[in-house]
C-alpha atoms as a PDB file:
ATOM      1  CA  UNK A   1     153.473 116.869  36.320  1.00  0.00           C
ATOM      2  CA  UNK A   2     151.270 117.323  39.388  1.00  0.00           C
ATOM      3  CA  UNK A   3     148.904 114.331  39.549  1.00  0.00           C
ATOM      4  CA  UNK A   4     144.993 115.027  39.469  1.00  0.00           C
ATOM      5  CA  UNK A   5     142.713 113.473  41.804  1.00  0.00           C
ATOM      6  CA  UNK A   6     139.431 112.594  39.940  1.00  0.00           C
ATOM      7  CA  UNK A   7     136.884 111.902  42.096  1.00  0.00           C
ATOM      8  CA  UNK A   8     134.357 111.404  39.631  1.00  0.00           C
ATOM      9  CA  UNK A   9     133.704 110.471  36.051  1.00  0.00           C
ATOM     10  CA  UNK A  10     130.130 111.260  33.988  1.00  0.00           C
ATOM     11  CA  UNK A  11     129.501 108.954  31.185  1.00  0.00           C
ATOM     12  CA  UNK A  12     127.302 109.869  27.778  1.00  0.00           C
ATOM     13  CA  UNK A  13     126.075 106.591  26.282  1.00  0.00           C
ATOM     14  CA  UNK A  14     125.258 106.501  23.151  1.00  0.00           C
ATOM     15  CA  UNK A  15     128.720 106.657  20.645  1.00  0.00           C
ATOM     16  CA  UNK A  16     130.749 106.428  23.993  1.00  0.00           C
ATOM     17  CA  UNK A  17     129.389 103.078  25.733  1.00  0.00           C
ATOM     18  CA  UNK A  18     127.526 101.484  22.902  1.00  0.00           C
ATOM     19  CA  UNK A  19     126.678 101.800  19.321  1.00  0.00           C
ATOM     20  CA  UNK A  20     123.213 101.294  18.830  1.00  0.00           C
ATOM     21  CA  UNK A  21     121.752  98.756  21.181  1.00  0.00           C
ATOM     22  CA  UNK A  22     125.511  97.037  21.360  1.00  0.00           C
ATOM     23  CA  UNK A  23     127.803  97.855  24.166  1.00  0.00           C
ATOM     24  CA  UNK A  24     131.257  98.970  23.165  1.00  0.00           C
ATOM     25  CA  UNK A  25     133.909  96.240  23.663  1.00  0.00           C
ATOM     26  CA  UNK A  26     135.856  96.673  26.628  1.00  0.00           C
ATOM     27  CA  UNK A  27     132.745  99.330  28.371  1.00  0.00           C
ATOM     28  CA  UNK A  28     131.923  96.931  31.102  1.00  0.00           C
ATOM     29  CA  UNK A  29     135.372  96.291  31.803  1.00  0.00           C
ATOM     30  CA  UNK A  30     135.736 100.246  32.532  1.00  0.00           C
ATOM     31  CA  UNK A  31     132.989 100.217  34.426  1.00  0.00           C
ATOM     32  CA  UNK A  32     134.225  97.655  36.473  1.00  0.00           C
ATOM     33  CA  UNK A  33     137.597  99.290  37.025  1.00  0.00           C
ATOM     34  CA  UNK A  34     135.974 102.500  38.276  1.00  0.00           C
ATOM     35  CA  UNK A  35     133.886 100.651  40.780  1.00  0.00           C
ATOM     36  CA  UNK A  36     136.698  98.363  42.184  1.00  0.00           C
ATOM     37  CA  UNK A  37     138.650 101.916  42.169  1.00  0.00           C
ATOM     38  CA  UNK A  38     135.665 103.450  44.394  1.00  0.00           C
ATOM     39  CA  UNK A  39     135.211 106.645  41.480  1.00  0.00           C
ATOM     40  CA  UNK A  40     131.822 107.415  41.406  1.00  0.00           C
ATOM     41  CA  UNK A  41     130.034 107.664  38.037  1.00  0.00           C
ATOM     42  CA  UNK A  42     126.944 108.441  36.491  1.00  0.00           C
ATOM     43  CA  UNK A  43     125.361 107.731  33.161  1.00  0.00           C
ATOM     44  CA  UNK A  44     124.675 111.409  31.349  1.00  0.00           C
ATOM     45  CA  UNK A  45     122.743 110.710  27.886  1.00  0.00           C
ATOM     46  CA  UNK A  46     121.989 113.405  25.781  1.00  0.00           C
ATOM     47  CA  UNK A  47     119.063 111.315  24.369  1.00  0.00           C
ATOM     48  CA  UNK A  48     115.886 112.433  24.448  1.00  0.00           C
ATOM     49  CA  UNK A  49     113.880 109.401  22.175  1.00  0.00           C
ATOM     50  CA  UNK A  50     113.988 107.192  25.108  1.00  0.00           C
ATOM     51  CA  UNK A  51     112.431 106.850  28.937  1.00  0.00           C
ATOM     52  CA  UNK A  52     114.275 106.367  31.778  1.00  0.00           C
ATOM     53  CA  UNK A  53     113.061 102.427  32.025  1.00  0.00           C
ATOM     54  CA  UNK A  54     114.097 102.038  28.455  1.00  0.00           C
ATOM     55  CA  UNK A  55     117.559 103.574  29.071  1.00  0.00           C
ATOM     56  CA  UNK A  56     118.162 101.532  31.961  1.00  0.00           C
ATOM     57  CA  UNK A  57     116.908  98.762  29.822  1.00  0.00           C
ATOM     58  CA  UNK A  58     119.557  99.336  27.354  1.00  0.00           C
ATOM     59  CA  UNK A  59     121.817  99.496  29.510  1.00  0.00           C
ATOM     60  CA  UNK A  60     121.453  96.071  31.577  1.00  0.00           C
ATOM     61  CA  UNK A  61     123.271  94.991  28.273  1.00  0.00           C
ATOM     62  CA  UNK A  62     126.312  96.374  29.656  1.00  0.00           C
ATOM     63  CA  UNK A  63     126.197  93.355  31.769  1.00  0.00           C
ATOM     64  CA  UNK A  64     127.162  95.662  34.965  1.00  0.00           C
ATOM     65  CA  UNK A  65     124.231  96.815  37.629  1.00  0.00           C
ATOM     66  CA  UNK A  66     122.918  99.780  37.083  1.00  0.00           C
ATOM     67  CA  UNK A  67     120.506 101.973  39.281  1.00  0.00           C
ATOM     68  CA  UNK A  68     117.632 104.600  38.004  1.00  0.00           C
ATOM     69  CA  UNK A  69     119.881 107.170  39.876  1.00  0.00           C
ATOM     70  CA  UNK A  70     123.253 106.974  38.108  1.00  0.00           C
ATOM     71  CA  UNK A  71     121.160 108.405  35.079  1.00  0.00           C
ATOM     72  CA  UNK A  72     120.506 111.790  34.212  1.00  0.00           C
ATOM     73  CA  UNK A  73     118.252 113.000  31.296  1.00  0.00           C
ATOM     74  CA  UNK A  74     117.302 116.029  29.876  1.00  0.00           C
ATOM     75  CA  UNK A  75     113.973 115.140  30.412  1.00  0.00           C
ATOM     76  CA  UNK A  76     114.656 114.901  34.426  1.00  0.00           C
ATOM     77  CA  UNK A  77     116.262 118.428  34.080  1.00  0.00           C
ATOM     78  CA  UNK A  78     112.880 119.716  32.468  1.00  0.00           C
ATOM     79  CA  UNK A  79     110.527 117.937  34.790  1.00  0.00           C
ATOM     80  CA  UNK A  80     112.611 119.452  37.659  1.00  0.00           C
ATOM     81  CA  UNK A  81     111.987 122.795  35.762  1.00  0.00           C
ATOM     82  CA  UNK A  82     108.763 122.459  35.072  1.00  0.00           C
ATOM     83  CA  UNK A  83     107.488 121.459  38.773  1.00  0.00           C
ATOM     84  CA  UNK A  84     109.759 124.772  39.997  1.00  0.00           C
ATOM     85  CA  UNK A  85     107.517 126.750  38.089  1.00  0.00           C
ATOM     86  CA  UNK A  86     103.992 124.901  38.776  1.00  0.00           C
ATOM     87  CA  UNK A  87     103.895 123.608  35.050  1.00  0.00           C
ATOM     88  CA  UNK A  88     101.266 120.776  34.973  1.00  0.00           C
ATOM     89  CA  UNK A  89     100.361 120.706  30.829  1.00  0.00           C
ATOM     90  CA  UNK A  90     103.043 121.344  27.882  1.00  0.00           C
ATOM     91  CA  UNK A  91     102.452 120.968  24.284  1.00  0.00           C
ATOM     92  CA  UNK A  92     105.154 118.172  24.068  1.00  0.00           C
ATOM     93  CA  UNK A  93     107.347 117.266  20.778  1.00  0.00           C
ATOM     94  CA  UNK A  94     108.483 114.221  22.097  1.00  0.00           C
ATOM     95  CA  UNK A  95     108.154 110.119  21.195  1.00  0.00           C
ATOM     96  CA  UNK A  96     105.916 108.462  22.940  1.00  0.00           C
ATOM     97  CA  UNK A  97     107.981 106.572  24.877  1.00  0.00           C
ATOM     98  CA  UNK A  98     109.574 109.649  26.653  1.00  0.00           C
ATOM     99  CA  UNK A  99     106.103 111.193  27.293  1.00  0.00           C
ATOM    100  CA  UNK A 100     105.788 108.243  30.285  1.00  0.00           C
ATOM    101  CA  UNK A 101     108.713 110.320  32.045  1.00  0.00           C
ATOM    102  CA  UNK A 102     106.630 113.452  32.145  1.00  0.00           C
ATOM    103  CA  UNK A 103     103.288 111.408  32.778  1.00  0.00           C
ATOM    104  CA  UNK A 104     104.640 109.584  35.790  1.00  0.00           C
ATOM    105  CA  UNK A 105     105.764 113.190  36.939  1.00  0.00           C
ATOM    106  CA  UNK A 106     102.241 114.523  36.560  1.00  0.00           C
ATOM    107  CA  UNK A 107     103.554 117.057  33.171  1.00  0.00           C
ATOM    108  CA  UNK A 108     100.313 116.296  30.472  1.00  0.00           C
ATOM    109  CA  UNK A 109     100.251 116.946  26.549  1.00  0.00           C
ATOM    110  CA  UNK A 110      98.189 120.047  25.493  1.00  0.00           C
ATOM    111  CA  UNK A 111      98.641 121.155  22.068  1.00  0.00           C
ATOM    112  CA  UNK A 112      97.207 124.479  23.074  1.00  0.00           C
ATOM    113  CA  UNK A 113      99.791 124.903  26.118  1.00  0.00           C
ATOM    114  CA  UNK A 114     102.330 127.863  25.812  1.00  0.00           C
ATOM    115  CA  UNK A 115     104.828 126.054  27.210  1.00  0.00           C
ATOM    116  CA  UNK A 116     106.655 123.753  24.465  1.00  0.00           C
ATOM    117  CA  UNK A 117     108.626 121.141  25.131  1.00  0.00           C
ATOM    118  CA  UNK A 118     111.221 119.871  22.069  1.00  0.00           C
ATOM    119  CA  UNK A 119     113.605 116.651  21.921  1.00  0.00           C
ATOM    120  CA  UNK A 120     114.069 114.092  19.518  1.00  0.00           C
ATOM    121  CA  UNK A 121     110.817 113.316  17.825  1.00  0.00           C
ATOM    122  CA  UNK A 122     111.866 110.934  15.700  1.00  0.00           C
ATOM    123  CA  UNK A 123     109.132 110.361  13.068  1.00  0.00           C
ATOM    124  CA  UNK A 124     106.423 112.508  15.490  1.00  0.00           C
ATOM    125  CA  UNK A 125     108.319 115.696  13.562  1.00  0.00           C
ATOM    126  CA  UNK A 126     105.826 116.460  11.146  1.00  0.00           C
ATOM    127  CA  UNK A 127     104.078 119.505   9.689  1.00  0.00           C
ATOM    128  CA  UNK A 128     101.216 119.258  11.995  1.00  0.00           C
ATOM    129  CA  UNK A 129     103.306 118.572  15.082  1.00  0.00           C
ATOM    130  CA  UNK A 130     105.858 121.759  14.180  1.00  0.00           C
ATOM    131  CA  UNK A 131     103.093 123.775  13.489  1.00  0.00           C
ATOM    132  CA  UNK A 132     101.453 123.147  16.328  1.00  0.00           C
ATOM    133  CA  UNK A 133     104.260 123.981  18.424  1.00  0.00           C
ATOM    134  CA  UNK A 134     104.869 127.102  16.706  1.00  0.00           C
ATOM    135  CA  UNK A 135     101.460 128.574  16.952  1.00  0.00           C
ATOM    136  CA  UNK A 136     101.921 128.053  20.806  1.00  0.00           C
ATOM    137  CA  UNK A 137     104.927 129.800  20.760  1.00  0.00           C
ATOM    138  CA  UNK A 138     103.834 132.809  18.193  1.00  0.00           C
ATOM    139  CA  UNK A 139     101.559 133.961  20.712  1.00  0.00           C
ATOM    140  CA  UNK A 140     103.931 134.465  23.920  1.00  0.00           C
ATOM    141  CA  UNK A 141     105.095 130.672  24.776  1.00  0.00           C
ATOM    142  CA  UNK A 142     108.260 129.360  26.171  1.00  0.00           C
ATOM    143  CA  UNK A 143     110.275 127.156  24.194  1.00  0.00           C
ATOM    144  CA  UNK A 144     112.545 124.248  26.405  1.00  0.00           C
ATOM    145  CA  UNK A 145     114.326 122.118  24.304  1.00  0.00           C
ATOM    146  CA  UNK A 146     115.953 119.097  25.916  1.00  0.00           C
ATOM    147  CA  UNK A 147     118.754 119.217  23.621  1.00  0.00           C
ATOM    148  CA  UNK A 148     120.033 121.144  20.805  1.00  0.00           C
ATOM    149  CA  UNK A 149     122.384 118.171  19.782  1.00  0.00           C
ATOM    150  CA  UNK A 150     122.754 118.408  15.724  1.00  0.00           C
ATOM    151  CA  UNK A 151     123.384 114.359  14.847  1.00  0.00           C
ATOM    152  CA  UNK A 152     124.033 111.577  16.555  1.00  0.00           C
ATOM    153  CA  UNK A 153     125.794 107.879  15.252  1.00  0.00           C
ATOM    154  CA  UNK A 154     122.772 105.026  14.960  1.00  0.00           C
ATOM    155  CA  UNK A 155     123.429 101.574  13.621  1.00  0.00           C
ATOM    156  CA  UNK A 156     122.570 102.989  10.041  1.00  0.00           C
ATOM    157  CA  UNK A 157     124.204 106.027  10.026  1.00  0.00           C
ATOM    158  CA  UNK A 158     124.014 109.017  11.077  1.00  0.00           C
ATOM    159  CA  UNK A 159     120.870 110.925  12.108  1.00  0.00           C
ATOM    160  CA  UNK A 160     119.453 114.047  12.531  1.00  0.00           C
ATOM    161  CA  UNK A 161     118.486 114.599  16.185  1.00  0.00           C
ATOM    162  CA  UNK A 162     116.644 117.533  18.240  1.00  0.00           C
ATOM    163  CA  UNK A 163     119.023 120.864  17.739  1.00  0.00           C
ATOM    164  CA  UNK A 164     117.954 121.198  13.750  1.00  0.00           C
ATOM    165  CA  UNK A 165     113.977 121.460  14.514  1.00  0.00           C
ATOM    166  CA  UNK A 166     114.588 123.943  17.571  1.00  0.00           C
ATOM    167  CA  UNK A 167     116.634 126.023  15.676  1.00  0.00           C
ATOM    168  CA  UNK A 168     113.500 125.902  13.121  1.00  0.00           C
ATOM    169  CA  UNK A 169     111.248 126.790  15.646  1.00  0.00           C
ATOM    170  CA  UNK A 170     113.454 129.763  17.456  1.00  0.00           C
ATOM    171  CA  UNK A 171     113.938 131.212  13.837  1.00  0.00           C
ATOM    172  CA  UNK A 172     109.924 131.169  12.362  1.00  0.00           C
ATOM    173  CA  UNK A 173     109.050 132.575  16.217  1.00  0.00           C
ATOM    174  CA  UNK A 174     111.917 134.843  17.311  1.00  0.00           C
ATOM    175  CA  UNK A 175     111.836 132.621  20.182  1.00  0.00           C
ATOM    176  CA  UNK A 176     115.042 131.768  22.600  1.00  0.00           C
ATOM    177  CA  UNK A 177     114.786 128.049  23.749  1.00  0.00           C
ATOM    178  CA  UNK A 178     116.143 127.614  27.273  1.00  0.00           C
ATOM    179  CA  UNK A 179     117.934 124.508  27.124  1.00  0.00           C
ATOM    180  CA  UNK A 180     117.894 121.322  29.649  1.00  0.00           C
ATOM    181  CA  UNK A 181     120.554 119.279  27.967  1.00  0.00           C
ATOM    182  CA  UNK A 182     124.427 119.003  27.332  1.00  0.00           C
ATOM    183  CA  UNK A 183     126.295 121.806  26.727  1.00  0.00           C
ATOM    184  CA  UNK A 184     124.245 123.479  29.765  1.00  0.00           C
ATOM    185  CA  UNK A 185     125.715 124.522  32.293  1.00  0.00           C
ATOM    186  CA  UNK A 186     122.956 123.719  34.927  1.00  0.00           C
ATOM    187  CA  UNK A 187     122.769 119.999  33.397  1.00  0.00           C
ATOM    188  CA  UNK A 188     126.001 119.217  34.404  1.00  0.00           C
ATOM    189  CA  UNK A 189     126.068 120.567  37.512  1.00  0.00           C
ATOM    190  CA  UNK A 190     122.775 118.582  38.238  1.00  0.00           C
ATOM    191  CA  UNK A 191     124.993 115.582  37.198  1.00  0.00           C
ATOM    192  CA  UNK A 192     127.672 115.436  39.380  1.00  0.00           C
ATOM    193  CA  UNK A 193     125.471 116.285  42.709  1.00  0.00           C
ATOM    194  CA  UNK A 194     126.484 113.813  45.662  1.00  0.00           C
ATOM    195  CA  UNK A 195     130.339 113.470  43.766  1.00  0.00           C
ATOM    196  CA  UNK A 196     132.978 115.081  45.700  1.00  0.00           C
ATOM    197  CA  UNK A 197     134.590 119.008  45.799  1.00  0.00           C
ATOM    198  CA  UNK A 198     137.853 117.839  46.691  1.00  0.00           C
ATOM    199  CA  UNK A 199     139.019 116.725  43.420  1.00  0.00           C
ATOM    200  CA  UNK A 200     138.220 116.586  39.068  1.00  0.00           C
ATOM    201  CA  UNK A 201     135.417 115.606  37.448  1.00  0.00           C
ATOM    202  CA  UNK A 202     135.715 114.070  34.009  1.00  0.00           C
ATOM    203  CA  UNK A 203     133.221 113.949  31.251  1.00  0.00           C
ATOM    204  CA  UNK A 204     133.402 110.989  28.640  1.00  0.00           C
ATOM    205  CA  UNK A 205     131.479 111.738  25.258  1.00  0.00           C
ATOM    206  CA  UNK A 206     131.881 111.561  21.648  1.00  0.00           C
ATOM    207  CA  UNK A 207     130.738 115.307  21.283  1.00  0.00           C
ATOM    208  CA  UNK A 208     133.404 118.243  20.637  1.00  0.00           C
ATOM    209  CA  UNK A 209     130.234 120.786  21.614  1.00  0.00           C
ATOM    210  CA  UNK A 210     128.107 118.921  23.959  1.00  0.00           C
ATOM    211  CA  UNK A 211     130.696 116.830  26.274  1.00  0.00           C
ATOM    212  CA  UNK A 212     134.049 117.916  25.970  1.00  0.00           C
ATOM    213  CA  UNK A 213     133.264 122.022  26.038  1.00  0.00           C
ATOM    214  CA  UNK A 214     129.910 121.860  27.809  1.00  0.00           C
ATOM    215  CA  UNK A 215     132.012 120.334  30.683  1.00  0.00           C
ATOM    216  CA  UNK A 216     135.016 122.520  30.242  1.00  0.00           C
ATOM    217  CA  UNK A 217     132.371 125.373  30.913  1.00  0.00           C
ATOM    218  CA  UNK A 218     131.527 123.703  33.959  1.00  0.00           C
ATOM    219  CA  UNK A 219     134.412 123.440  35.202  1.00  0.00           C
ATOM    220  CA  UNK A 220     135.453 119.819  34.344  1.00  0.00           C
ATOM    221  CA  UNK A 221     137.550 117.750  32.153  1.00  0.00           C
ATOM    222  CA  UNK A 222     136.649 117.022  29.100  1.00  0.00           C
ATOM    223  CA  UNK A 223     137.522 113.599  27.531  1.00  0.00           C
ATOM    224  CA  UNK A 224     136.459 112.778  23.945  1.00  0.00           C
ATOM    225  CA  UNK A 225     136.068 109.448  22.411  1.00  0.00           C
ATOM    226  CA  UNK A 226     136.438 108.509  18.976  1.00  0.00           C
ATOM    227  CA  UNK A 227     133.947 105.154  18.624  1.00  0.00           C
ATOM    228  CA  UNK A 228     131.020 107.366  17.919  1.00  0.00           C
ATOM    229  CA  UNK A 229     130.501 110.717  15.561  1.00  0.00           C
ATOM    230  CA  UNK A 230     134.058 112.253  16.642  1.00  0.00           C
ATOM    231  CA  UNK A 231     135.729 113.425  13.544  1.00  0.00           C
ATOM    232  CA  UNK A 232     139.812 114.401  14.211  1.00  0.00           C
ATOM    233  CA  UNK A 233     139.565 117.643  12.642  1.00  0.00           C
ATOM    234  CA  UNK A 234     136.670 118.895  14.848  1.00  0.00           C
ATOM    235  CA  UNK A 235     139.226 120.046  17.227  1.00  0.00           C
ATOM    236  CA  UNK A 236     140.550 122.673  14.659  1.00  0.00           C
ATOM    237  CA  UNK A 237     136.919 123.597  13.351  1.00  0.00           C
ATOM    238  CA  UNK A 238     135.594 123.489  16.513  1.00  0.00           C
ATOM    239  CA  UNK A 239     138.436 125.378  18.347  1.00  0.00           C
ATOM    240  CA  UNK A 240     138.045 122.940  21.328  1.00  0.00           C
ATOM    241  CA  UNK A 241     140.747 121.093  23.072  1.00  0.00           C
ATOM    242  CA  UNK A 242     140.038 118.011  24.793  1.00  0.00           C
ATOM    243  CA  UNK A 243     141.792 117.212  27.788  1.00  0.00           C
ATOM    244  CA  UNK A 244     142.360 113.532  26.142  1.00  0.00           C
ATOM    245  CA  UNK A 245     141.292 111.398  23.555  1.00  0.00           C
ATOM    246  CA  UNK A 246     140.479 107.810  23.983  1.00  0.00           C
ATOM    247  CA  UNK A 247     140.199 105.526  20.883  1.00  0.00           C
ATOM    248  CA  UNK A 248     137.643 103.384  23.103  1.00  0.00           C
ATOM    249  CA  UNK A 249     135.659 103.720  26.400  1.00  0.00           C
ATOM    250  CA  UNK A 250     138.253 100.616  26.909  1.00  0.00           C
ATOM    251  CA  UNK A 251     141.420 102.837  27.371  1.00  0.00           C
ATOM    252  CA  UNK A 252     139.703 104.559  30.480  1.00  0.00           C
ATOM    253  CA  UNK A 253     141.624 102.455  32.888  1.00  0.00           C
ATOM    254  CA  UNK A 254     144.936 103.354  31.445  1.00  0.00           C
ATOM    255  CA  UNK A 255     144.427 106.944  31.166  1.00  0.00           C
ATOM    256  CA  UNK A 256     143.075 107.110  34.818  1.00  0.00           C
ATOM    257  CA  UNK A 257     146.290 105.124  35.720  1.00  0.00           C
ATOM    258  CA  UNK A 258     148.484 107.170  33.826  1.00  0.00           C
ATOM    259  CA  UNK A 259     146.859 110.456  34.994  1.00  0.00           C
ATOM    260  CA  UNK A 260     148.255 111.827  31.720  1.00  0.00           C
ATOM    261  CA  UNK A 261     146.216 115.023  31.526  1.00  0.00           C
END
């Protein structure tokens, strides 16, 4: 078997690094091993609840540096987006905490904007806030949703994130949402920017959908993990094929010494 040269790895967070705000044993040793190994990676999180700051926050607990540019949001996908197009004021469905991201990037809350921004609300999805953002869409808006993830694995359980209220939204307003987040195609090629042609990319995540076939799309390899929502038979439902399956974020070394692809 031909060996691959992988010149780069992207890295989701949540249910692939760390449950909750608790690192995954063995994730800083991986880490560690692709940075002695000179592979360049970068931190892609599907997450839309949190700012950058808060991410990077999280993950200092990871006990490995990490800078503001190994991560890439949805939300620095939009704001990119948005600027392209001279957006300055969106009626945003976001938390609070995220809204700083588009602040500091001069993007303003207007509940009578066109232009409708959707992530994980959290408890900010109410009746109010959903209507709002359909009456600015009923009369000619755009809809951008930063992710169209279904669930994702917190410390209690699973929860509901973004995709379910979009898909509410696109079905009371006939309304196609143009997406910033995993699966897209343009998100991931955003990602690996600066990472070399010469070789493969791979994509850790513990989404069939969103990391393993998003990145397949794109041209990468796509590596699930099972520490986070990953059910076994998702690869017969799904009709997906991974290019490998790790039990833990801690087998990365071995597979990238093994090459087994």
């Amino acid at each position: 078997m031909r060996k691959i040269n992988i010149t780069g790895v992207l890295l989701d967070i949540d249910g692939t690094l760390m449950i909750g705000p608790n690192p995954i044993p063995g994730a800083d040793k991986a880490l560690i091993f692709l940075r002695e190994n000179e592979i360049r990676y970068r931190f892609v999180s599907n997450s839309t609840r949190r700012s950058k700051f808060n991410i990077l926050k999280k993950l200092e607990k990871l006990n490995v540096s990490v800078s503001p540019d190994e991560i890439w949001t949805p939300a620095s996908a939009a704001i990119s987006y948005l600027k392209n197009k001279h957006v300055s004021v969106c009626n945003l469905l976001i938390t609070d905490d995220l809204k700083q991201d588009f602040n500091k990037a001069g993007i303003f809350h207007d509940p009578k904007s066109s232009y409708v921004i959707v992530g994980d609300a959290a408890e900010r999805f109410t009746y109010d806030t959903m209507n709002s953002a359909f009456r600015s869409l009923i009369t000619g808006g755009e809809l951008i949703a930063l992710e169209k993830d279904k669930y994702w694995r917190d410390t209690d359980g699973l929860s509901l994130s973004a995709g379910p209220f979009v898909s509410a939204l696109e079905f009371a307003t006939g309304c196609k949402s143009v997406l910033m987040g995993k699966p897209s195609p343009i998100f991931f090629r955003a990602a690996q920017e600066g990472f070399s042609s010469e070789g493969k990319i791979i994509m850790i995540g513990d989404d069939i959908i969103t990391d393993v076939k998003g990145a397949q799309d794109a041209g990468m390899l796509g590596v699930i993990t099972c520490t986070g929502k990953f059910k076994p038979d998702e690869t017969v439902t799904c009709k997906v094929l991974p290019d490998a399956i790790l039990s833990s974020i801690s087998d990365l070394p071995n597979l990238l010494n093994e090459n087994s692809f």
